[in-house]
C-alpha atoms as a PDB file:
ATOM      1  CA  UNK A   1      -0.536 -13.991  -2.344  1.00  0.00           C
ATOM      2  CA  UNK A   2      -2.286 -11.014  -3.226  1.00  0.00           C
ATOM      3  CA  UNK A   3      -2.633  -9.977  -6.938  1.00  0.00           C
ATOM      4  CA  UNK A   4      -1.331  -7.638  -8.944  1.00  0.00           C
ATOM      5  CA  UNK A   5      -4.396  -6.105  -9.642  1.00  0.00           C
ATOM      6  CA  UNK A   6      -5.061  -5.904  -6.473  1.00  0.00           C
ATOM      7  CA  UNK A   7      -1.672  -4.077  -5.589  1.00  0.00           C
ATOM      8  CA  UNK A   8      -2.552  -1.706  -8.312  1.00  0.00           C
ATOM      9  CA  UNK A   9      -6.239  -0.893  -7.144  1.00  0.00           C
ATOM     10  CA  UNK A  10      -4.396  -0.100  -3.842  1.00  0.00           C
ATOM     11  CA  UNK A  11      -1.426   2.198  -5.808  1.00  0.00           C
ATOM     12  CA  UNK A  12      -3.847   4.104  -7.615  1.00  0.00           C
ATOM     13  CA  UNK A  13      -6.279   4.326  -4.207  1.00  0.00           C
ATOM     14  CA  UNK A  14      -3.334   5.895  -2.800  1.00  0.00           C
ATOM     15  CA  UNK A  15      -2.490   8.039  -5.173  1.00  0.00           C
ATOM     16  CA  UNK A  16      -6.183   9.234  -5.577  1.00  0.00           C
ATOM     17  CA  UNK A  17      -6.174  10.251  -1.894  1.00  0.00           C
ATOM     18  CA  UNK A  18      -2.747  12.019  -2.077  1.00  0.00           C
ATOM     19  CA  UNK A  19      -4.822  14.268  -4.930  1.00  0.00           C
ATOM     20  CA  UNK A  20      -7.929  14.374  -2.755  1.00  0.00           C
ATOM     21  CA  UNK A  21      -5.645  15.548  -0.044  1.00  0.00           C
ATOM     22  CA  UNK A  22      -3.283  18.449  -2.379  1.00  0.00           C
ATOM     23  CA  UNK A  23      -6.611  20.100  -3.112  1.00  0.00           C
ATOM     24  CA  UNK A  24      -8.409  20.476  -0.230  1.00  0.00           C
ATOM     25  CA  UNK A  25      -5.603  22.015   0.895  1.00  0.00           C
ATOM     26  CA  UNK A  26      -5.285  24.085  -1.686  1.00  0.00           C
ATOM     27  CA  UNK A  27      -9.243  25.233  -1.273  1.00  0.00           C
ATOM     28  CA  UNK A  28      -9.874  29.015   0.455  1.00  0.00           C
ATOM     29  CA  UNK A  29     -11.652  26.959   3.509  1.00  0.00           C
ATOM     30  CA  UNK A  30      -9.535  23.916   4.483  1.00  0.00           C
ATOM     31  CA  UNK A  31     -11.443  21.483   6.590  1.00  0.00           C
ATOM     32  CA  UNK A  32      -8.874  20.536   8.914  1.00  0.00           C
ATOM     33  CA  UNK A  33     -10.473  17.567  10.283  1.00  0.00           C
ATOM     34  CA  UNK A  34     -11.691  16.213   6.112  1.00  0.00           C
ATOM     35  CA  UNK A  35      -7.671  16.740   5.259  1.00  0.00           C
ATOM     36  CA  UNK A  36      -6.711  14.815   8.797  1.00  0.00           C
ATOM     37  CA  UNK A  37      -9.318  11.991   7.649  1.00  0.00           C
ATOM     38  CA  UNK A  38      -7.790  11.670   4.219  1.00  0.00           C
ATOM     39  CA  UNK A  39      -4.223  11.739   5.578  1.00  0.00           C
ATOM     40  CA  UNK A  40      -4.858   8.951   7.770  1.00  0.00           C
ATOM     41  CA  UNK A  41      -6.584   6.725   4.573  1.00  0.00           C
ATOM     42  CA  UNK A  42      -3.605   7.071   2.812  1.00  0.00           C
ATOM     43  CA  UNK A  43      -1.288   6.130   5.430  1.00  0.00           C
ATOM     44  CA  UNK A  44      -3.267   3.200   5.651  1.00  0.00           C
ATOM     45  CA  UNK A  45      -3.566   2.097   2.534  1.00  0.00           C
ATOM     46  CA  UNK A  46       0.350   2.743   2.393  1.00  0.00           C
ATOM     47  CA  UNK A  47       0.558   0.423   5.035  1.00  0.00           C
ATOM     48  CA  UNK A  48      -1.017  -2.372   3.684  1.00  0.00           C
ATOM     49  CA  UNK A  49       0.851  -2.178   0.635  1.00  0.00           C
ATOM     50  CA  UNK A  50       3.969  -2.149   2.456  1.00  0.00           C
ATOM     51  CA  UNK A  51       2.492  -5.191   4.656  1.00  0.00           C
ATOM     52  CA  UNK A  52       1.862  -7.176   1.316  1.00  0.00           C
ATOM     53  CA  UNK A  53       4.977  -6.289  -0.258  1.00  0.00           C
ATOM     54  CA  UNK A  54       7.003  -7.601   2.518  1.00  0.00           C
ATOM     55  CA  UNK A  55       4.780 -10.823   2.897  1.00  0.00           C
ATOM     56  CA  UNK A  56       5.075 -11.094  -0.946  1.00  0.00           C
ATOM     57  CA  UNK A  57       8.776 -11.080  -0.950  1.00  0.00           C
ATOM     58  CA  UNK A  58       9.184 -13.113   2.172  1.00  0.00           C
ATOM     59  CA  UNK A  59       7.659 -15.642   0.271  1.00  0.00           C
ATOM     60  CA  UNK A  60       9.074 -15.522  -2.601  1.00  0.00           C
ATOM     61  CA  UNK A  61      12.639 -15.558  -1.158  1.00  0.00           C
ATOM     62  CA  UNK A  62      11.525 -18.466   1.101  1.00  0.00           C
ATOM     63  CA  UNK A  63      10.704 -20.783  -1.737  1.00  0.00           C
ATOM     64  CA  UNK A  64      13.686 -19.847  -3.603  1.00  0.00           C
ATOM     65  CA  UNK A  65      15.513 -21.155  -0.324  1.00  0.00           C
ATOM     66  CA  UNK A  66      13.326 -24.018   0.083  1.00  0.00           C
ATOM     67  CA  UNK A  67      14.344 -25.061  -3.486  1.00  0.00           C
ATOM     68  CA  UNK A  68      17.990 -24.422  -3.441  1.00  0.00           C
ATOM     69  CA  UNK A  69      18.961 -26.357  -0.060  1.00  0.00           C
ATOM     70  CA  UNK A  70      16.244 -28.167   1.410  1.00  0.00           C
ATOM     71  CA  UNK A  71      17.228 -31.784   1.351  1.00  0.00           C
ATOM     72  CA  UNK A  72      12.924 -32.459   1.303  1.00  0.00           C
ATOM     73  CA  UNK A  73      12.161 -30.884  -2.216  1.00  0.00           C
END
């Protein structure tokens, strides 16, 4: 299970790109392909924290049903 620092070092990477990303664009000579590079960290980094999220919570519901009904616990 991933940790919550972790998480946040990942939330605040994403949001750090999102800034990178607002002003480059906001700079006189964009560099399309710097802008399409940052765009595609940040998706990435979204989807990893999506990926843990889910694997987080899939866990976490699966012990709570592994406690409530499983005859084994």
């Amino acid at each position: 299970m991933p940790s919550v620092s972790y998480i946040s070092a990942l939330e605040r990477r994403h949001q750090m790109l999102e800034q990178e990303i607002s002003q480059e664009m906001q700079h006189p000579s964009q560099d399309g392909l710097k802008i399409q590079k940052l765009k595609r960290k940040k998706l990435e980094v979204k989807d990893l924290l999506a990926r843990l999220m889910r694997r987080s919570e899939e866990r976490r519901v699966g012990k709570e049903c592994r406690s409530r009904w499983s005859p084994y616990h």
